[in-house]
C-alpha atoms as a PDB file:
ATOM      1  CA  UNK A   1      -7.532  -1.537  17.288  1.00  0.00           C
ATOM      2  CA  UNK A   2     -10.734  -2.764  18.532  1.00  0.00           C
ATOM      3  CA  UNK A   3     -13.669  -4.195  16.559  1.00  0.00           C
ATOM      4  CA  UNK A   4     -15.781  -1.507  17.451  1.00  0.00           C
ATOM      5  CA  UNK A   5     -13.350   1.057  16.917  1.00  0.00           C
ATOM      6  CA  UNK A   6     -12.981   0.154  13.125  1.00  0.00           C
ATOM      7  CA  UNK A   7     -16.302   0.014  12.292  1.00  0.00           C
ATOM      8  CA  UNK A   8     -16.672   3.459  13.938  1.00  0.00           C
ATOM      9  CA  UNK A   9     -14.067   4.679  11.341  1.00  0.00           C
ATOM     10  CA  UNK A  10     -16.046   4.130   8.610  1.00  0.00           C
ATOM     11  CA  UNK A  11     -17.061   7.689   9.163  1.00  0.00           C
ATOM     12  CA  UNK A  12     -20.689   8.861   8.021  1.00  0.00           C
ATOM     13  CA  UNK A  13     -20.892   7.906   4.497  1.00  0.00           C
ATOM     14  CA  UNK A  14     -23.043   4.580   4.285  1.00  0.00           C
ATOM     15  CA  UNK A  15     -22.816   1.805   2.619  1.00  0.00           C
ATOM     16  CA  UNK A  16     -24.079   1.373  -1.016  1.00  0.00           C
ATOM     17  CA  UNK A  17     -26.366  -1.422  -1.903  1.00  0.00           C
ATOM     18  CA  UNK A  18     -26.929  -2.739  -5.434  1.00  0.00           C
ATOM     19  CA  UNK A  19     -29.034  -5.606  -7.114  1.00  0.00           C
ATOM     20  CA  UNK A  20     -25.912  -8.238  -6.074  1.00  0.00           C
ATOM     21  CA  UNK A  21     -23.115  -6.175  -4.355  1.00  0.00           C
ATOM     22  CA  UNK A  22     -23.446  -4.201  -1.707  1.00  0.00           C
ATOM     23  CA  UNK A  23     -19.934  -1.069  -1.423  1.00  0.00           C
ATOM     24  CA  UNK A  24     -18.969  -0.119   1.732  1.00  0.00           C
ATOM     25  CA  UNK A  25     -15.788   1.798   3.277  1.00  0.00           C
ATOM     26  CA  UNK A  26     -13.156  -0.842   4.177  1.00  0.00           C
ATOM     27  CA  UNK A  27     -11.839  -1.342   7.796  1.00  0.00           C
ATOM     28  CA  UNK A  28      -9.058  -3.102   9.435  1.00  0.00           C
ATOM     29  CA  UNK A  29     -10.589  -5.790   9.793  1.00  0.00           C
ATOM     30  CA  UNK A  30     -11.061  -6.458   6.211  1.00  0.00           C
ATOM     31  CA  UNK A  31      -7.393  -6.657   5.916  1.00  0.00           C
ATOM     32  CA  UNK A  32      -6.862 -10.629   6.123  1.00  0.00           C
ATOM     33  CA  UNK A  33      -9.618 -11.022   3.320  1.00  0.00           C
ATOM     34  CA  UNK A  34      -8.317  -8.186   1.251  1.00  0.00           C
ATOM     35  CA  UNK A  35      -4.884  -9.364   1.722  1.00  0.00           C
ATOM     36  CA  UNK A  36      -5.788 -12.952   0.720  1.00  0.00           C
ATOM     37  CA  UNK A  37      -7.019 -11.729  -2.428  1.00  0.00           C
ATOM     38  CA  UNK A  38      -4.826  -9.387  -3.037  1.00  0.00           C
ATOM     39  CA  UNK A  39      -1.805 -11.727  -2.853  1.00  0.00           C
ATOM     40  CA  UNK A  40      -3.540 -14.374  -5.426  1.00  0.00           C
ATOM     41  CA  UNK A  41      -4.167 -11.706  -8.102  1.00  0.00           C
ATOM     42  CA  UNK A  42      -0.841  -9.771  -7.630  1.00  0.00           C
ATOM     43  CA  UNK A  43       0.037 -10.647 -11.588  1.00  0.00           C
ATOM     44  CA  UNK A  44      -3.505  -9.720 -12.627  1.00  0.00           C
ATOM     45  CA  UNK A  45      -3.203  -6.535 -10.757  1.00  0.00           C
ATOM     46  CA  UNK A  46       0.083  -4.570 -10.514  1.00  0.00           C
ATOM     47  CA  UNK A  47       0.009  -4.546 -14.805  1.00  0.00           C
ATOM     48  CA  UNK A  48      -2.361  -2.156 -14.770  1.00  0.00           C
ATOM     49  CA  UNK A  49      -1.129  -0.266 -11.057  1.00  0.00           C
ATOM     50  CA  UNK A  50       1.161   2.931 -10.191  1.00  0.00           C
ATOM     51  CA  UNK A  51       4.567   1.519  -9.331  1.00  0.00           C
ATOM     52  CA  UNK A  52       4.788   0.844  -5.252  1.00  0.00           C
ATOM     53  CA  UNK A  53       7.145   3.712  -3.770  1.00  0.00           C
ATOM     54  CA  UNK A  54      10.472   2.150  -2.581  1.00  0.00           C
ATOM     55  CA  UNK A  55      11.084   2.101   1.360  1.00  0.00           C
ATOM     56  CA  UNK A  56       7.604   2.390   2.181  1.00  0.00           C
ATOM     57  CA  UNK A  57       5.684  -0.804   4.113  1.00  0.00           C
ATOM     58  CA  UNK A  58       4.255  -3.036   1.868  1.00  0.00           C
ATOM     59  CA  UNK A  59      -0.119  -2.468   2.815  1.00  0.00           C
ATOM     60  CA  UNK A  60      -0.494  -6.057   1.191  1.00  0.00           C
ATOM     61  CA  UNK A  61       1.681  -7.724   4.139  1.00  0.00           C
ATOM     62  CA  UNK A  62       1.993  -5.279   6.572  1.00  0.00           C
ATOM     63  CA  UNK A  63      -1.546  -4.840   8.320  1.00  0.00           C
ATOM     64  CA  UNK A  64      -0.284  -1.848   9.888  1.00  0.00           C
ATOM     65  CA  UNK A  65       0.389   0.036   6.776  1.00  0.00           C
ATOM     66  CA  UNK A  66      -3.177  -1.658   5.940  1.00  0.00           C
ATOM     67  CA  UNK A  67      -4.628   0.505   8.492  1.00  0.00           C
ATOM     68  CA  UNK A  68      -2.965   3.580   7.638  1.00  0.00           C
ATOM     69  CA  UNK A  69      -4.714   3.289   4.420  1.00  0.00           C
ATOM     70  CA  UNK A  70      -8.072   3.108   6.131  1.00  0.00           C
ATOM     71  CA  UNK A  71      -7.099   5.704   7.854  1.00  0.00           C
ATOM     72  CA  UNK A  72      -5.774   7.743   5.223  1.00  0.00           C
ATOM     73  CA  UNK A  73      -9.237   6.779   3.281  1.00  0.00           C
ATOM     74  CA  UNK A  74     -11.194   7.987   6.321  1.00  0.00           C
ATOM     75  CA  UNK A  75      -9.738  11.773   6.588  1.00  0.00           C
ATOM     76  CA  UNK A  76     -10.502  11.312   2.618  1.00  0.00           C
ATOM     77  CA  UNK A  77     -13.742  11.060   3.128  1.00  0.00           C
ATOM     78  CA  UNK A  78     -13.805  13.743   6.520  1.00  0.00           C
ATOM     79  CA  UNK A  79     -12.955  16.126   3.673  1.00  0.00           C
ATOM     80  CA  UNK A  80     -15.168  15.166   0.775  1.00  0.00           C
ATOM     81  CA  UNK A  81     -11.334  14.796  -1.170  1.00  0.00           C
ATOM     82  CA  UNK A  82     -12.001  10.863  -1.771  1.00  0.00           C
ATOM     83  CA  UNK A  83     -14.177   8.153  -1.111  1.00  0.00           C
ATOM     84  CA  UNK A  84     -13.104   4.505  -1.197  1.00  0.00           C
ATOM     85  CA  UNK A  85     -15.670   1.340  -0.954  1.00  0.00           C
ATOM     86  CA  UNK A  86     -14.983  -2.401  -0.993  1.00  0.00           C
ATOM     87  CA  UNK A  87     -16.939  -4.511  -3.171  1.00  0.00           C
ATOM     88  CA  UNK A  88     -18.597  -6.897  -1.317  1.00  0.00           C
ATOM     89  CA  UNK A  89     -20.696 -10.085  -3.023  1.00  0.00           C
ATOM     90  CA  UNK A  90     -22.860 -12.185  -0.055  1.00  0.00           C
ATOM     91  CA  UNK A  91     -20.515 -10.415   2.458  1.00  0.00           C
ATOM     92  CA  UNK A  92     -17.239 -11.351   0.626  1.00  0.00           C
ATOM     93  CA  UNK A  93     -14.368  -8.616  -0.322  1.00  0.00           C
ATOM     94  CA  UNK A  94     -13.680  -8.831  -4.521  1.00  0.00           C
ATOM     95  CA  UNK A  95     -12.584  -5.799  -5.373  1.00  0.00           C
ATOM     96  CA  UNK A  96     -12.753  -2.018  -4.786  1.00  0.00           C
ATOM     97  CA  UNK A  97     -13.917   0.942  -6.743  1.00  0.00           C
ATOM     98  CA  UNK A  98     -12.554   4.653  -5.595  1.00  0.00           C
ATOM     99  CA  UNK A  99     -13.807   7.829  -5.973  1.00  0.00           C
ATOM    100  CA  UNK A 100     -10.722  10.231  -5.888  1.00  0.00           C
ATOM    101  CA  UNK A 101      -9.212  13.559  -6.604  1.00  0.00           C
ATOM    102  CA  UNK A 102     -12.573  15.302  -5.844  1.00  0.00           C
ATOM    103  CA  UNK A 103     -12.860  18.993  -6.916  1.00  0.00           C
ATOM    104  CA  UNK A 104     -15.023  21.534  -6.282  1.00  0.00           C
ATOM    105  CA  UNK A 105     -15.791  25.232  -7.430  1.00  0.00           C
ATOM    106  CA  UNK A 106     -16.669  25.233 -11.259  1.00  0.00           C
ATOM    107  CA  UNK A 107     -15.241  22.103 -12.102  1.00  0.00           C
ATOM    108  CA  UNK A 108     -17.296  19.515  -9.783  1.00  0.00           C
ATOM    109  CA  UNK A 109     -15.663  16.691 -11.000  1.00  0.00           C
ATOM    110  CA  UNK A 110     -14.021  13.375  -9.632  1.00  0.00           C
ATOM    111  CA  UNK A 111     -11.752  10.209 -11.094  1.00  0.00           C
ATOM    112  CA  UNK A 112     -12.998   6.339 -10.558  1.00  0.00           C
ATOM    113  CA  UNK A 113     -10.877   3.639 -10.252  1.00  0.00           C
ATOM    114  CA  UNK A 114     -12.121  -0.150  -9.918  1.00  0.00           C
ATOM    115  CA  UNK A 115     -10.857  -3.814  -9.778  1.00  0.00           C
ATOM    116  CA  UNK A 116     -12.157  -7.216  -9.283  1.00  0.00           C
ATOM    117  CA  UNK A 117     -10.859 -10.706  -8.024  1.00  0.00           C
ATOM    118  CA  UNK A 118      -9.855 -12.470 -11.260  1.00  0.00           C
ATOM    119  CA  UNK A 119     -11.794 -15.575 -10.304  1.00  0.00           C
ATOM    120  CA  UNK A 120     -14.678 -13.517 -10.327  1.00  0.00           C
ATOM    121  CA  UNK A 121     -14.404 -11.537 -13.432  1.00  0.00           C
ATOM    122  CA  UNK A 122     -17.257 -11.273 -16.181  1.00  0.00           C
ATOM    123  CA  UNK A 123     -19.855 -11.713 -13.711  1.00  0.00           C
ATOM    124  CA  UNK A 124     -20.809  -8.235 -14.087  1.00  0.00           C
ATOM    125  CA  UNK A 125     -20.120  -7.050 -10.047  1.00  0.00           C
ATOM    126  CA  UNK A 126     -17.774  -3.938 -11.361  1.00  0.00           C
ATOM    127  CA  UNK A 127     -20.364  -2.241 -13.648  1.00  0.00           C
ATOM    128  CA  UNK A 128     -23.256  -2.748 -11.376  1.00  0.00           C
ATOM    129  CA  UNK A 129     -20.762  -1.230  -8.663  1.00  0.00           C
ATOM    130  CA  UNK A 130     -20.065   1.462 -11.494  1.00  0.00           C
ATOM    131  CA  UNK A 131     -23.715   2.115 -11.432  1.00  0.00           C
ATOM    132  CA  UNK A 132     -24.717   2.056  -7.744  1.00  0.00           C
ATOM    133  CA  UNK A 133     -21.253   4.913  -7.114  1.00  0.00           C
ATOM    134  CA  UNK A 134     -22.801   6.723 -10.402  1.00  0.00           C
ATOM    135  CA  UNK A 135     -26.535   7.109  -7.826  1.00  0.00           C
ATOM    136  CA  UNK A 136     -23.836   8.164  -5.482  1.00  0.00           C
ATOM    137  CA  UNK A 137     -21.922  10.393  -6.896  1.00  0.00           C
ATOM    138  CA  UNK A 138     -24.492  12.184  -8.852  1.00  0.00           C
ATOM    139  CA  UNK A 139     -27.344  12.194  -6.198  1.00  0.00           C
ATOM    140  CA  UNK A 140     -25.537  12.387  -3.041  1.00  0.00           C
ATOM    141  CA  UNK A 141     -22.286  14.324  -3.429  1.00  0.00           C
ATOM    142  CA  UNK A 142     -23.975  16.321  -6.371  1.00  0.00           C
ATOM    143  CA  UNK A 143     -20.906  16.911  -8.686  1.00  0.00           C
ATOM    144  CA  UNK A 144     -21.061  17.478 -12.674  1.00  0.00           C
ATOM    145  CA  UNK A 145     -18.855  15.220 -13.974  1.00  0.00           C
ATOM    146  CA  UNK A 146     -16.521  11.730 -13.232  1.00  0.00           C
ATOM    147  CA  UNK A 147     -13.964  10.215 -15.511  1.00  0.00           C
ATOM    148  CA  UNK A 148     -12.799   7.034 -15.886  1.00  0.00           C
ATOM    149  CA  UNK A 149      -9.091   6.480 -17.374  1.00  0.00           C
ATOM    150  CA  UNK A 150      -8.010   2.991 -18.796  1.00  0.00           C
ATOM    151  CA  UNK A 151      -4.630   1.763 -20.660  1.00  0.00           C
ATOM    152  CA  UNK A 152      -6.046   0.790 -24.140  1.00  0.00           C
ATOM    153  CA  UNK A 153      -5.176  -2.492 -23.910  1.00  0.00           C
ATOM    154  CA  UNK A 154      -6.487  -3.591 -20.606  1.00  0.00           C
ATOM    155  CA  UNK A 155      -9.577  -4.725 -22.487  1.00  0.00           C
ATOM    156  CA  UNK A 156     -11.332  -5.944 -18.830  1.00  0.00           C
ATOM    157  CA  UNK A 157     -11.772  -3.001 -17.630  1.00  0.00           C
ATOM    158  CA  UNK A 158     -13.091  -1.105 -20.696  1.00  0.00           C
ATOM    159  CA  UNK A 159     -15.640  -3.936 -21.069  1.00  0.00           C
ATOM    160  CA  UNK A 160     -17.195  -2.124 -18.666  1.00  0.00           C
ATOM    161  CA  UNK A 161     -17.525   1.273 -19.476  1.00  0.00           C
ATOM    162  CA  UNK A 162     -18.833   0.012 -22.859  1.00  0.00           C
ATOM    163  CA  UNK A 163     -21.184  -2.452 -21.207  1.00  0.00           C
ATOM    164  CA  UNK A 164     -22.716   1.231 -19.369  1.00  0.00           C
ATOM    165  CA  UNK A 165     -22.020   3.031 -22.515  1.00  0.00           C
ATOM    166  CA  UNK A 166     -19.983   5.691 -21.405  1.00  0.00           C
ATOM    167  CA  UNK A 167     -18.723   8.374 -23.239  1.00  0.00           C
ATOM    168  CA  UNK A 168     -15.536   7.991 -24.937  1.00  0.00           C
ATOM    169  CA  UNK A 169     -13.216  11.367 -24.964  1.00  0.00           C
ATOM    170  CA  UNK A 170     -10.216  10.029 -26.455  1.00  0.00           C
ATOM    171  CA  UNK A 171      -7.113   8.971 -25.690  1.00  0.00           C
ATOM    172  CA  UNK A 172      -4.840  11.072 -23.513  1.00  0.00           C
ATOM    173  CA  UNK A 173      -0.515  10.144 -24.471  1.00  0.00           C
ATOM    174  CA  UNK A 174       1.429   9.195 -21.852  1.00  0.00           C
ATOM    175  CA  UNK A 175      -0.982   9.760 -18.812  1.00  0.00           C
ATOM    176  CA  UNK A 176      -0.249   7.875 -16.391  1.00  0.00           C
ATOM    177  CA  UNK A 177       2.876   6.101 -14.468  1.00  0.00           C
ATOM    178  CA  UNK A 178       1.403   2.191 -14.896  1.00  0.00           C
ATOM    179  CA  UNK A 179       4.345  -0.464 -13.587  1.00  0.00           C
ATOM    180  CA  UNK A 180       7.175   1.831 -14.293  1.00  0.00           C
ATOM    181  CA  UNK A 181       5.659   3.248 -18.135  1.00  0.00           C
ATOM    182  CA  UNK A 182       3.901   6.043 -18.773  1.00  0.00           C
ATOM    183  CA  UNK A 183       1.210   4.706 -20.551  1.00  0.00           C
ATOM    184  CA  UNK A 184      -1.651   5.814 -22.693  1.00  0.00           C
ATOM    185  CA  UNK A 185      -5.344   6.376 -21.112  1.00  0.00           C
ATOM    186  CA  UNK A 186      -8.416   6.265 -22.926  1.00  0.00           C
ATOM    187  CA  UNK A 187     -10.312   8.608 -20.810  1.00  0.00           C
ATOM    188  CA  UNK A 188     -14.429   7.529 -20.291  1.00  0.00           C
ATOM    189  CA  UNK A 189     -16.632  10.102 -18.633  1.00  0.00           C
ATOM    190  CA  UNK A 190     -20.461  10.683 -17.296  1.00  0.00           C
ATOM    191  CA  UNK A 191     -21.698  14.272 -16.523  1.00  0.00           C
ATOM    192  CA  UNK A 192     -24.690  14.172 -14.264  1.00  0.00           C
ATOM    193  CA  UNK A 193     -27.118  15.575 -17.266  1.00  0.00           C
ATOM    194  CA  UNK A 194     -26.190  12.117 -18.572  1.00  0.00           C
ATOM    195  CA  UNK A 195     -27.045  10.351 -15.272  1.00  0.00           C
ATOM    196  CA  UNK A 196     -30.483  11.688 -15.114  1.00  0.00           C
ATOM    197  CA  UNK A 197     -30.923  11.289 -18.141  1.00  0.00           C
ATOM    198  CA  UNK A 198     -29.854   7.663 -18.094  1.00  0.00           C
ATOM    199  CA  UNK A 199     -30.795   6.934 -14.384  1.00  0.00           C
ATOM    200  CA  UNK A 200     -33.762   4.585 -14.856  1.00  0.00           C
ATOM    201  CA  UNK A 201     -32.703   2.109 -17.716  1.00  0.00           C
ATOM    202  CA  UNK A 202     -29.482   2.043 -16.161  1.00  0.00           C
ATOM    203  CA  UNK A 203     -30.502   1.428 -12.424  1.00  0.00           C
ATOM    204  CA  UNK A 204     -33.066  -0.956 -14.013  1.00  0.00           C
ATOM    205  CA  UNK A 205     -30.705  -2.808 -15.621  1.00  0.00           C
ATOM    206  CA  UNK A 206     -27.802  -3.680 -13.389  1.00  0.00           C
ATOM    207  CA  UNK A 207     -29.774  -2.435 -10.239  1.00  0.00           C
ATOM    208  CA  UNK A 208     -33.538  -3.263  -9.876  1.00  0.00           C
END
């Protein structure tokens, strides 16, 4: 696949800019940075990951199964079901944060995801990404309502729903499958009353 070609599969939505990050769809050719730091956080990631399905390629060494996953993140987006970005510092991959399991009708609502190179942890990229998707989410796509789900323990990631001061709704037993346990979720949320009426200290904040 050609240069041009992936670019061009980024599809319509743009990228995201923020105060120090700037989210954008990721490509193939992202894969040998993504896989680099993918395979030197594997033990600070897969604790708090889905177990990988058996028989299927491996996306972290297989940059074909890489760019099914674009791919697959692409017709997400075609569809308004999903919307994926790369964090990107100075023009360097660190993470991702994921917009999935978008609904419609009455329920307008949506599930984030997020993590973050471990070397560059507490500089305060994910919750300024958490803001600039929140702009997106709210102002763009226009839904109600997105939820954030986090094993109780995994005290990096909730850092950063209580640095935003998001709403806790409790803990939901046995939510998810997490690295072959169904594990508990504390579920976070933001409804878009709570954006607006947020918006400016927060985009002033981690933003500007």
């Amino acid at each position: 696949m050609s240069g041009d070609g992936e670019q061009q599969g980024v599809g319509t939505v743009s990228a995201q800019f923020g105060r120090k990050i700037v989210l954008r769809p990721l490509v193939v050719s992202d894969f040998a940075a993504w896989q680099e730091v993918r395979r030197r956080n594997e033990e600070w990631l897969t604790t708090w990951e889905p177990s990988r399905v058996s028989g299927q390629p491996d996306v972290i060494e297989d940059r074909d199964a890489f760019a099914v996953r674009c791919s697959a993140r692409q017709r997400e987006r075609q569809l308004g079901t999903g919307y994926g970005f790369g964090i990107f510092v100075d023009g360097n991959f660190c993470g991702e944060i994921n917009l999935s399991s978008v609904q419609r009708g009455p329920f307008q609502s949506a599930y984030v995801g997020y993590w973050v190179d471990e070397k560059l942890a507490g500089n305060a990229y994910v919750p300024e990404a958490l803001v600039v998707l929140s702009r997106f989410v709210f102002e763009e796509l226009h839904l109600h309502r997105v939820q954030i789900a986090i094993i109780p323990r995994n005290a990096a990631s909730r850092r950063v729903v209580e640095k935003l001061k998001l709403r806790d709704e409790g803990v939901a037993v046995r939510y998810l499958e997490i690295n072959g346990s169904w594990e508990d979720h504390v579920r976070y949320a933001i409804t878009a009353e709570e954006w607006f009426e947020r918006r400016e200290d927060l985009l002033s904040e981690w933003v500007g």
